[in-house]
PDB file of N, CA and C in Angstrom:
ATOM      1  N   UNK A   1     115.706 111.709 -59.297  1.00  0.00           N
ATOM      2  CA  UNK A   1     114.384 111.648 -58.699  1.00  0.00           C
ATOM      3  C   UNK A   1     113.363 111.067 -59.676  1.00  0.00           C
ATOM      4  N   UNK A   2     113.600 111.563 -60.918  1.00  0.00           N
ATOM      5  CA  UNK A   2     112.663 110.976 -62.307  1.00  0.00           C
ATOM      6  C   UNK A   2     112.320 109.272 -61.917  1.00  0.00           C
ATOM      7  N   UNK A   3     113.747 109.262 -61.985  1.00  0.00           N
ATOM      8  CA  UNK A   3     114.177 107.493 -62.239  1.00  0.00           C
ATOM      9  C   UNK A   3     113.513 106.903 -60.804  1.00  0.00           C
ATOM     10  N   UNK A   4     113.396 107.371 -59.906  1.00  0.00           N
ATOM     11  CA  UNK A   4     112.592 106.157 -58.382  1.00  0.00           C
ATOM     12  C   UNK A   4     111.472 106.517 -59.015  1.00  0.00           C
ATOM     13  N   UNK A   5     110.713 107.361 -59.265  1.00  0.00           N
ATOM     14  CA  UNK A   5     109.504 107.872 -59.493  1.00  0.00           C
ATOM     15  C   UNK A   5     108.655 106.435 -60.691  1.00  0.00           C
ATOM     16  N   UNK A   6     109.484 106.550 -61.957  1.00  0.00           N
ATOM     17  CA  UNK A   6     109.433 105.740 -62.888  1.00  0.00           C
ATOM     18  C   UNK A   6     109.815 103.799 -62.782  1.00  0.00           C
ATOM     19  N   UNK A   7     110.609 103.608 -61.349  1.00  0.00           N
ATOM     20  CA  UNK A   7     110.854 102.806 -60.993  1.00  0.00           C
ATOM     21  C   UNK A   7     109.505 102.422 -60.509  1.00  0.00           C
ATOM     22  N   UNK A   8     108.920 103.101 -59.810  1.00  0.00           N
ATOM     23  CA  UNK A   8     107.952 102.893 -58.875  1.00  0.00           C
ATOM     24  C   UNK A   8     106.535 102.805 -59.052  1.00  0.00           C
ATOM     25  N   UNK A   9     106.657 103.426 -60.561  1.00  0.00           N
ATOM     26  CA  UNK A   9     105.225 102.898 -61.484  1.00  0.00           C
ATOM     27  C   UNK A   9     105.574 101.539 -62.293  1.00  0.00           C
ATOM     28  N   UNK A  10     106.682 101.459 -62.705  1.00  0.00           N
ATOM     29  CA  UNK A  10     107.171  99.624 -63.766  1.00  0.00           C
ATOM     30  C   UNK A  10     106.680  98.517 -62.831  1.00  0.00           C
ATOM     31  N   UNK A  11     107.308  98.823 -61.111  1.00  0.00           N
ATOM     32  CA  UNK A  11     106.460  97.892 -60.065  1.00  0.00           C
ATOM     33  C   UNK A  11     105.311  97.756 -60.130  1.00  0.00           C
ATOM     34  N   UNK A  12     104.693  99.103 -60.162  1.00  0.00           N
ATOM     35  CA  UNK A  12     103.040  98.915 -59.898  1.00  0.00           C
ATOM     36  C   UNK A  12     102.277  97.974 -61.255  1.00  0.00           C
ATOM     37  N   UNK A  13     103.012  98.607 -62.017  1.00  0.00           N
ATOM     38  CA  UNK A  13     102.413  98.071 -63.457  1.00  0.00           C
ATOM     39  C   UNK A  13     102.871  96.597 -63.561  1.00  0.00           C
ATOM     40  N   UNK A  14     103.343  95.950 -62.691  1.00  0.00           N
ATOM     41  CA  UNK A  14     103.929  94.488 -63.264  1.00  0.00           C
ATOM     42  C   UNK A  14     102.794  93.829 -62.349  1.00  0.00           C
ATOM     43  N   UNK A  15     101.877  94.353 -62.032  1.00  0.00           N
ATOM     44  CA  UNK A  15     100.765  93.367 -61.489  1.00  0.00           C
ATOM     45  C   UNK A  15     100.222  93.002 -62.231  1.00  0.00           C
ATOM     46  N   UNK A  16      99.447  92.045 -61.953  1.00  0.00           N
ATOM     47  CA  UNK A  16      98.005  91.095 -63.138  1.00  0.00           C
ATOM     48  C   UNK A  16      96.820  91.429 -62.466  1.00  0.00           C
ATOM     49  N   UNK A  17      96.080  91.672 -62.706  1.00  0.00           N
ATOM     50  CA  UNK A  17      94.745  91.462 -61.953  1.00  0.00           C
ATOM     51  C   UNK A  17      94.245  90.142 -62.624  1.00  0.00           C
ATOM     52  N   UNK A  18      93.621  89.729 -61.508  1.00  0.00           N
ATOM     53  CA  UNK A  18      92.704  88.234 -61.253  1.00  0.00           C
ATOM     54  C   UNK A  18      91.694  88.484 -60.935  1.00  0.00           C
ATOM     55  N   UNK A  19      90.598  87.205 -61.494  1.00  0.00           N
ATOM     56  CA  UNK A  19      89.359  87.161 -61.358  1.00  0.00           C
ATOM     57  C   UNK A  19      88.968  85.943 -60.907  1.00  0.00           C
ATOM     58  N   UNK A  20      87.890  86.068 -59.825  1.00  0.00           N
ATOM     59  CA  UNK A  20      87.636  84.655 -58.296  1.00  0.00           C
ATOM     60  C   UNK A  20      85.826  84.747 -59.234  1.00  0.00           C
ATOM     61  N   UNK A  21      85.734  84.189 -59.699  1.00  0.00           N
ATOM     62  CA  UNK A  21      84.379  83.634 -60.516  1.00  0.00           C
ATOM     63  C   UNK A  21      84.007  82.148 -59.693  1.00  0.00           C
ATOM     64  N   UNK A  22      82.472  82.538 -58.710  1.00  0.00           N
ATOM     65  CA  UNK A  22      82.175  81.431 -58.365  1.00  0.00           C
ATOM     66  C   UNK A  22      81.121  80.918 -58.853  1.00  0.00           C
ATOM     67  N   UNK A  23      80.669  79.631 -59.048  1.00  0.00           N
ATOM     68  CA  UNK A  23      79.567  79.002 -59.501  1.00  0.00           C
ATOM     69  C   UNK A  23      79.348  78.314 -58.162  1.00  0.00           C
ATOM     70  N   UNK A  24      77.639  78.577 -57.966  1.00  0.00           N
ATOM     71  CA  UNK A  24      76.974  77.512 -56.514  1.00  0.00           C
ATOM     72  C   UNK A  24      76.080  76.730 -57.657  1.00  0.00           C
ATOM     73  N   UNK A  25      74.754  77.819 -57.669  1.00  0.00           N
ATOM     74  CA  UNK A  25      73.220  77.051 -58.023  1.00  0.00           C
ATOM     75  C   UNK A  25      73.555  78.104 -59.487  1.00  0.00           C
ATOM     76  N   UNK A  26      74.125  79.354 -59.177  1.00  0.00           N
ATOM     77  CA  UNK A  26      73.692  80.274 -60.137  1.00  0.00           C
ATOM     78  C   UNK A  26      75.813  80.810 -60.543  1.00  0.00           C
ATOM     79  N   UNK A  27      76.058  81.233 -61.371  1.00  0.00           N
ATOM     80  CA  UNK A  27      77.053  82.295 -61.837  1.00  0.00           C
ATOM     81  C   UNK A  27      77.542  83.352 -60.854  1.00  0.00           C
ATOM     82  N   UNK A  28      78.471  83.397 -60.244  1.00  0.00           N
ATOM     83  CA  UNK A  28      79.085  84.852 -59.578  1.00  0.00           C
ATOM     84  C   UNK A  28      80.217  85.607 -59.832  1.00  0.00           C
ATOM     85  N   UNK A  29      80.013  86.040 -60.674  1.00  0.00           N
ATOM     86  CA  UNK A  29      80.946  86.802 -61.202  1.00  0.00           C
ATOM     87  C   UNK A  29      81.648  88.189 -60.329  1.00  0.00           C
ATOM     88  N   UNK A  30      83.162  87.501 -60.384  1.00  0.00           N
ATOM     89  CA  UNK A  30      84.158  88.735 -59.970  1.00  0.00           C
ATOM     90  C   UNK A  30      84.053  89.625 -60.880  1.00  0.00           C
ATOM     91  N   UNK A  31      83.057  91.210 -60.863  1.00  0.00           N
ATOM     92  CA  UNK A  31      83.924  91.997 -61.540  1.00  0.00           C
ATOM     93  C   UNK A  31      84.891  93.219 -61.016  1.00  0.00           C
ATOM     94  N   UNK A  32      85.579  92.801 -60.155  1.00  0.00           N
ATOM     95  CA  UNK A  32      86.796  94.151 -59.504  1.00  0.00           C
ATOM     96  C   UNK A  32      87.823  93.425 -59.846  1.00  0.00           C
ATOM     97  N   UNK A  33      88.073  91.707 -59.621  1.00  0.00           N
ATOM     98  CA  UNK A  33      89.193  91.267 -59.115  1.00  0.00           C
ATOM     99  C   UNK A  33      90.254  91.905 -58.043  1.00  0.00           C
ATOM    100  N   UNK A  34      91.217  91.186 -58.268  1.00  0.00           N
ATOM    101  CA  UNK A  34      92.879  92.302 -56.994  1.00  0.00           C
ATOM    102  C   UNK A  34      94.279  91.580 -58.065  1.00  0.00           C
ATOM    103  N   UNK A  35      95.177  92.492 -57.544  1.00  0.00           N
ATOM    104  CA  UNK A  35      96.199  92.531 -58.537  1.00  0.00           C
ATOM    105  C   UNK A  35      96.895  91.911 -57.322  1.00  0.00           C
ATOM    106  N   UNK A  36      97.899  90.785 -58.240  1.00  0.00           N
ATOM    107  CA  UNK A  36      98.704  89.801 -57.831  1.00  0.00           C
ATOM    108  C   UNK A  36     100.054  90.007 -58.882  1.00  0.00           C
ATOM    109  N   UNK A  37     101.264  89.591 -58.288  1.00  0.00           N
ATOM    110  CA  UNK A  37     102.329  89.748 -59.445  1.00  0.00           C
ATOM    111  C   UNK A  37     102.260  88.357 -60.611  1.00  0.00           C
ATOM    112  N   UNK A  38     101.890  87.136 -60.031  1.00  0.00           N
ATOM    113  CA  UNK A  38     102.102  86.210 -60.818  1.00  0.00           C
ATOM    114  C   UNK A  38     100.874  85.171 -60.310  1.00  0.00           C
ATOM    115  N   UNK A  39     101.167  84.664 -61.710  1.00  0.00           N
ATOM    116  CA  UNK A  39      99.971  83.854 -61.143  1.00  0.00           C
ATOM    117  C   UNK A  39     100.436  82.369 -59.816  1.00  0.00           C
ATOM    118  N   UNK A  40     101.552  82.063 -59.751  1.00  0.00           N
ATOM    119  CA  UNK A  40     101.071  81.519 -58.637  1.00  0.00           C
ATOM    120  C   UNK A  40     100.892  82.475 -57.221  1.00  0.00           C
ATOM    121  N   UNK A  41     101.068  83.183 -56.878  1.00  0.00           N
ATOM    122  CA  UNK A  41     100.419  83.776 -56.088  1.00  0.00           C
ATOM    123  C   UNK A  41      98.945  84.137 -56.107  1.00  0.00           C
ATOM    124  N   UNK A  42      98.324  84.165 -57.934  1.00  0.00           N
ATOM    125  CA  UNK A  42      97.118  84.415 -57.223  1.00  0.00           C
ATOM    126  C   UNK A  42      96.374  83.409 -56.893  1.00  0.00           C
ATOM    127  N   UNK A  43      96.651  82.428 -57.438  1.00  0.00           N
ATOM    128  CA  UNK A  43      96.544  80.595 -57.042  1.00  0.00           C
ATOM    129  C   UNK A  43      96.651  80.374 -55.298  1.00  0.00           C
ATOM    130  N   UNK A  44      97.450  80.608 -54.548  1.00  0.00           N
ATOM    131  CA  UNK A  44      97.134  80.865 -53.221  1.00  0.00           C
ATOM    132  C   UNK A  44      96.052  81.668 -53.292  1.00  0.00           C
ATOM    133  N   UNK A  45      96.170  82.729 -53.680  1.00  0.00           N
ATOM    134  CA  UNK A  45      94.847  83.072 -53.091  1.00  0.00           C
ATOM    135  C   UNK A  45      93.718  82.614 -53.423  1.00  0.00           C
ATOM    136  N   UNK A  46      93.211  82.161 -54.321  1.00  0.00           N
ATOM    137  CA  UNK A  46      91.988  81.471 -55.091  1.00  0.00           C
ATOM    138  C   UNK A  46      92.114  80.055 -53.994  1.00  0.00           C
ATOM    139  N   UNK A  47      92.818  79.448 -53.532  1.00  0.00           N
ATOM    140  CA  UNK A  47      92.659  78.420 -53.090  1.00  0.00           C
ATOM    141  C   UNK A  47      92.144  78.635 -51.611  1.00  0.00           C
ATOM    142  N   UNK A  48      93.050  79.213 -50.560  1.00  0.00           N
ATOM    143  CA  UNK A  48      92.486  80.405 -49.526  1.00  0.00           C
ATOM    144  C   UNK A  48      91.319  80.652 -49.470  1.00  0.00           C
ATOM    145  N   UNK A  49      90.348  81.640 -51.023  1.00  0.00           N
ATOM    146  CA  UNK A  49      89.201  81.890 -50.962  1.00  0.00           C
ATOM    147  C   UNK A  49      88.176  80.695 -50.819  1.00  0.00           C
ATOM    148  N   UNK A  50      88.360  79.639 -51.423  1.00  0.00           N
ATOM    149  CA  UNK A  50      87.802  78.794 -52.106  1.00  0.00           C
ATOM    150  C   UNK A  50      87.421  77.884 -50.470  1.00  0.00           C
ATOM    151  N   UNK A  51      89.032  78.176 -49.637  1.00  0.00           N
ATOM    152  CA  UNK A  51      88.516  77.296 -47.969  1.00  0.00           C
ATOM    153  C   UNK A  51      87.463  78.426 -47.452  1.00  0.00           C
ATOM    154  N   UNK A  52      87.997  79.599 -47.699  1.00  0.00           N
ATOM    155  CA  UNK A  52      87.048  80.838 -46.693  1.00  0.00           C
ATOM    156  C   UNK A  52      85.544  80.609 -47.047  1.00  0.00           C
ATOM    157  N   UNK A  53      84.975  80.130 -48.273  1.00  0.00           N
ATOM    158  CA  UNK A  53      84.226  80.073 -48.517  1.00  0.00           C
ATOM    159  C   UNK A  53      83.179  78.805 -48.281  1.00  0.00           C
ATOM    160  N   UNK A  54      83.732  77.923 -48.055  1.00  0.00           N
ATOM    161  CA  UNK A  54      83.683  76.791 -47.293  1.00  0.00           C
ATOM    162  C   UNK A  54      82.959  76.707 -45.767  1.00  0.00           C
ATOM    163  N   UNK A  55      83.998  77.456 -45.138  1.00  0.00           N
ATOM    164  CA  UNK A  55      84.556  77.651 -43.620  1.00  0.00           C
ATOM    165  C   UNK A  55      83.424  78.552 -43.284  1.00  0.00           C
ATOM    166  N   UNK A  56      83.016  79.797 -44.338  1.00  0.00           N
ATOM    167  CA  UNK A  56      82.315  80.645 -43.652  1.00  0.00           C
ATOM    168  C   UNK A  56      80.527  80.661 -44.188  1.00  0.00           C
ATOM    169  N   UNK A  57      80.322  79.775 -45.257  1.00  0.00           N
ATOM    170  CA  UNK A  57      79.459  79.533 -45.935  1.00  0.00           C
ATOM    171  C   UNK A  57      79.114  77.981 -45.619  1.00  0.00           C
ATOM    172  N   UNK A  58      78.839  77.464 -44.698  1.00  0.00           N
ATOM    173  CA  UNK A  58      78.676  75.750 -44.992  1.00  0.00           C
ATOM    174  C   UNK A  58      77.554  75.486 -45.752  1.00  0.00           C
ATOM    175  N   UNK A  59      76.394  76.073 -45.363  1.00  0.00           N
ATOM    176  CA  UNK A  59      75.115  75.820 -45.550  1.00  0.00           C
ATOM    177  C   UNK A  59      74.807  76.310 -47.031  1.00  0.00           C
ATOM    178  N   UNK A  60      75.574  77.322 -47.842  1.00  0.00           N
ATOM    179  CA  UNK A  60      75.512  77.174 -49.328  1.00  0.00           C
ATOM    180  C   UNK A  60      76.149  76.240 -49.558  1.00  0.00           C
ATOM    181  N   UNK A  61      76.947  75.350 -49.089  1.00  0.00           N
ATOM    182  CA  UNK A  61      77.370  74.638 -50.250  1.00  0.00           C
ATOM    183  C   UNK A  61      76.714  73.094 -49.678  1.00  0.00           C
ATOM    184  N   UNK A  62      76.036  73.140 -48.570  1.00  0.00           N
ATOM    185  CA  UNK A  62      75.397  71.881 -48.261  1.00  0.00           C
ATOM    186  C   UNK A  62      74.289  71.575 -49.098  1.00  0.00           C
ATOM    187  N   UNK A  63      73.666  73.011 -49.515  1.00  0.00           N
ATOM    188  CA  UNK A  63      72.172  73.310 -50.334  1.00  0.00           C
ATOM    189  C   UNK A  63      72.704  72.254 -51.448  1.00  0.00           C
ATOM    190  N   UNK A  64      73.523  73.155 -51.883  1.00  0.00           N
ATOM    191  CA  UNK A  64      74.302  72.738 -54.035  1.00  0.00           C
ATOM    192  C   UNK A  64      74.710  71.503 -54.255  1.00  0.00           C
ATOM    193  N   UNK A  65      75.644  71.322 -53.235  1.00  0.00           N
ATOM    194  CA  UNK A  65      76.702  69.566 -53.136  1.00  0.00           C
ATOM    195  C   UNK A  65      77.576  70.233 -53.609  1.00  0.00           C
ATOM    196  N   UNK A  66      77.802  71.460 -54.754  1.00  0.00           N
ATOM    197  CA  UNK A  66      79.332  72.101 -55.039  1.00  0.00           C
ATOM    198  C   UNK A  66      79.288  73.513 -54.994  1.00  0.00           C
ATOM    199  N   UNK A  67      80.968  73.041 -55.803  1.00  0.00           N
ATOM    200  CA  UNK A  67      81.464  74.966 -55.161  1.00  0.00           C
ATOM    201  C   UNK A  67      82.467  74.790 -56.713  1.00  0.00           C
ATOM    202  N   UNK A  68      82.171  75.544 -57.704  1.00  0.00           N
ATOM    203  CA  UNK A  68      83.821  75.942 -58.155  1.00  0.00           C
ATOM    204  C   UNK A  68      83.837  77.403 -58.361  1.00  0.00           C
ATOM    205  N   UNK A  69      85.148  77.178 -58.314  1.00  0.00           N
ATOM    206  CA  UNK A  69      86.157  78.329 -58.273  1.00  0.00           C
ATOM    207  C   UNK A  69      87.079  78.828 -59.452  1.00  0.00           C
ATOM    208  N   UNK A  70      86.431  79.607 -60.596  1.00  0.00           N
ATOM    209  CA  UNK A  70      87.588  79.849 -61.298  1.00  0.00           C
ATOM    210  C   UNK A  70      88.453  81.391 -61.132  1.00  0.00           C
ATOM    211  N   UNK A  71      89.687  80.743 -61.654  1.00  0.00           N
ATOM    212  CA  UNK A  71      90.206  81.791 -61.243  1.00  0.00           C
ATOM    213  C   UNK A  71      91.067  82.686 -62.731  1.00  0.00           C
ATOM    214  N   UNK A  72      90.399  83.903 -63.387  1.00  0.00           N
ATOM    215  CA  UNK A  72      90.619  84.452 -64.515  1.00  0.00           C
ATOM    216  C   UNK A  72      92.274  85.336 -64.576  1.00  0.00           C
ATOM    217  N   UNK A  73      92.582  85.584 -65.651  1.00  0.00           N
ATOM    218  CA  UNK A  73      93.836  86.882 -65.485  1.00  0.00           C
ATOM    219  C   UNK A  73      93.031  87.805 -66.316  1.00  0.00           C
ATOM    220  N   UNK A  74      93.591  89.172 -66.218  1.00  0.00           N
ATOM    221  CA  UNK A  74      92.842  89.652 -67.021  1.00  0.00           C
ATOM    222  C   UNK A  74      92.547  89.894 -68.555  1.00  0.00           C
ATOM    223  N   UNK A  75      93.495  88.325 -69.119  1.00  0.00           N
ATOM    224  CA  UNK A  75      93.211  88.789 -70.540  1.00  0.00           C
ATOM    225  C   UNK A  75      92.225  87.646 -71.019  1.00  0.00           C
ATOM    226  N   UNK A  76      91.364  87.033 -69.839  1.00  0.00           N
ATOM    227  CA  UNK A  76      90.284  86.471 -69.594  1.00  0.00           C
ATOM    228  C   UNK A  76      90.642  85.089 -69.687  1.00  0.00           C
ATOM    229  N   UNK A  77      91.934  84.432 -69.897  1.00  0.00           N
ATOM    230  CA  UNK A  77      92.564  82.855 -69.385  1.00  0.00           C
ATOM    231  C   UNK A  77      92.430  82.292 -68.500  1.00  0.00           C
ATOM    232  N   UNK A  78      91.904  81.367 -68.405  1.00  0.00           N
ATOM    233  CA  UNK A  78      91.787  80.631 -66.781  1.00  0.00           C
ATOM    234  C   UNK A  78      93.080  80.051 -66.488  1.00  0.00           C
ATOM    235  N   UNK A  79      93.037  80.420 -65.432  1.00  0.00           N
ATOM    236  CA  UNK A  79      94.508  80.007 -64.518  1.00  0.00           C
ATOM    237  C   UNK A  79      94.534  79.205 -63.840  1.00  0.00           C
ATOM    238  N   UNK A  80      92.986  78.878 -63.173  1.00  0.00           N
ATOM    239  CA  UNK A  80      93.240  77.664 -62.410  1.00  0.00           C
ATOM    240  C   UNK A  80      91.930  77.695 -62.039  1.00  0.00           C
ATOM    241  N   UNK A  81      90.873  76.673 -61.980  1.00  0.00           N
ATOM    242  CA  UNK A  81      89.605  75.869 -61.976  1.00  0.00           C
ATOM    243  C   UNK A  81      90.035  74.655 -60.327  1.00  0.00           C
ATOM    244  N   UNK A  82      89.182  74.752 -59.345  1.00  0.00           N
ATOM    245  CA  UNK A  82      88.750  74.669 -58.344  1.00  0.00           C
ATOM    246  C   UNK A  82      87.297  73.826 -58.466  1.00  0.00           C
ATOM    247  N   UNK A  83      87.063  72.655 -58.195  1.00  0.00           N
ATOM    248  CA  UNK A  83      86.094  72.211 -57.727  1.00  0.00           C
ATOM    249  C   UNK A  83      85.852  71.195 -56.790  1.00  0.00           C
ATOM    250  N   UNK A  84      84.585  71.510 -56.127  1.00  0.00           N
ATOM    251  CA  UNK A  84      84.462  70.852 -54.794  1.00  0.00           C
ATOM    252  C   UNK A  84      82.944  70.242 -55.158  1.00  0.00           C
ATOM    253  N   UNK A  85      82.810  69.039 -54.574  1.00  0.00           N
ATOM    254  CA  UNK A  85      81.455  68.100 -54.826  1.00  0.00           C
ATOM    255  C   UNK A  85      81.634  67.867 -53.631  1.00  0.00           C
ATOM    256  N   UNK A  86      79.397  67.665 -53.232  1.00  0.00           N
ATOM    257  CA  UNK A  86      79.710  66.484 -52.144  1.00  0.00           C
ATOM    258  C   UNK A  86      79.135  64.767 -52.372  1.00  0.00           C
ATOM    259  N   UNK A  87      79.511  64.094 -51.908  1.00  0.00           N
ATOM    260  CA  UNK A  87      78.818  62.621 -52.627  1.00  0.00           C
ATOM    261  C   UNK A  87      77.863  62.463 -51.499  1.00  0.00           C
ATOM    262  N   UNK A  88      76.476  62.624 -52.162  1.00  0.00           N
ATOM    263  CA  UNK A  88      75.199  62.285 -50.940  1.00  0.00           C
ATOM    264  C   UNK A  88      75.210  60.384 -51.292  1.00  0.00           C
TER     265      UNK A  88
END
């Protein structure tokens, strides 16, 4: 019984937490992030966010002309940088 128990925290613990840091006009800083096992998975998701934000926000990013998206692990490495321009 020890051993599922201990199994079942090594899982939990093999997550990363990630950080979705957006820049419009000003800095937005993720500070909760969500735990992902690897980073390409959290790369889907940063990319995902990056349309949702798009899709559900037009008019911030019509204001700015951009959008980026970085995306942190938590030993504060960027994993993957996202940017969107618009050409007026």
């Amino acid at each position: 019984m020890a051993f599922l128990i201990w199994t079942a925290l090594l899982k939990v613990s093999d997550l990363t937490r990630y950080f979705f840091h957006v820049e419009r006009q000003k800095s937005e800083p993720d500070n909760s992030g969500f735990e992902y096992a690897n980073h390409a998975e959290a790369k889907k998701a940063a990319v995902r966010y990056a349309g949702e934000l798009l899709q559900y926000n037009p008019d911030l990013f019509q204001k700015t002309g951009s959008l980026k998206l970085k995306l942190m692990d938590s030993n504060d490495h960027q994993v993957l940088e996202i940017k969107i321009s618009a050409i007026h």
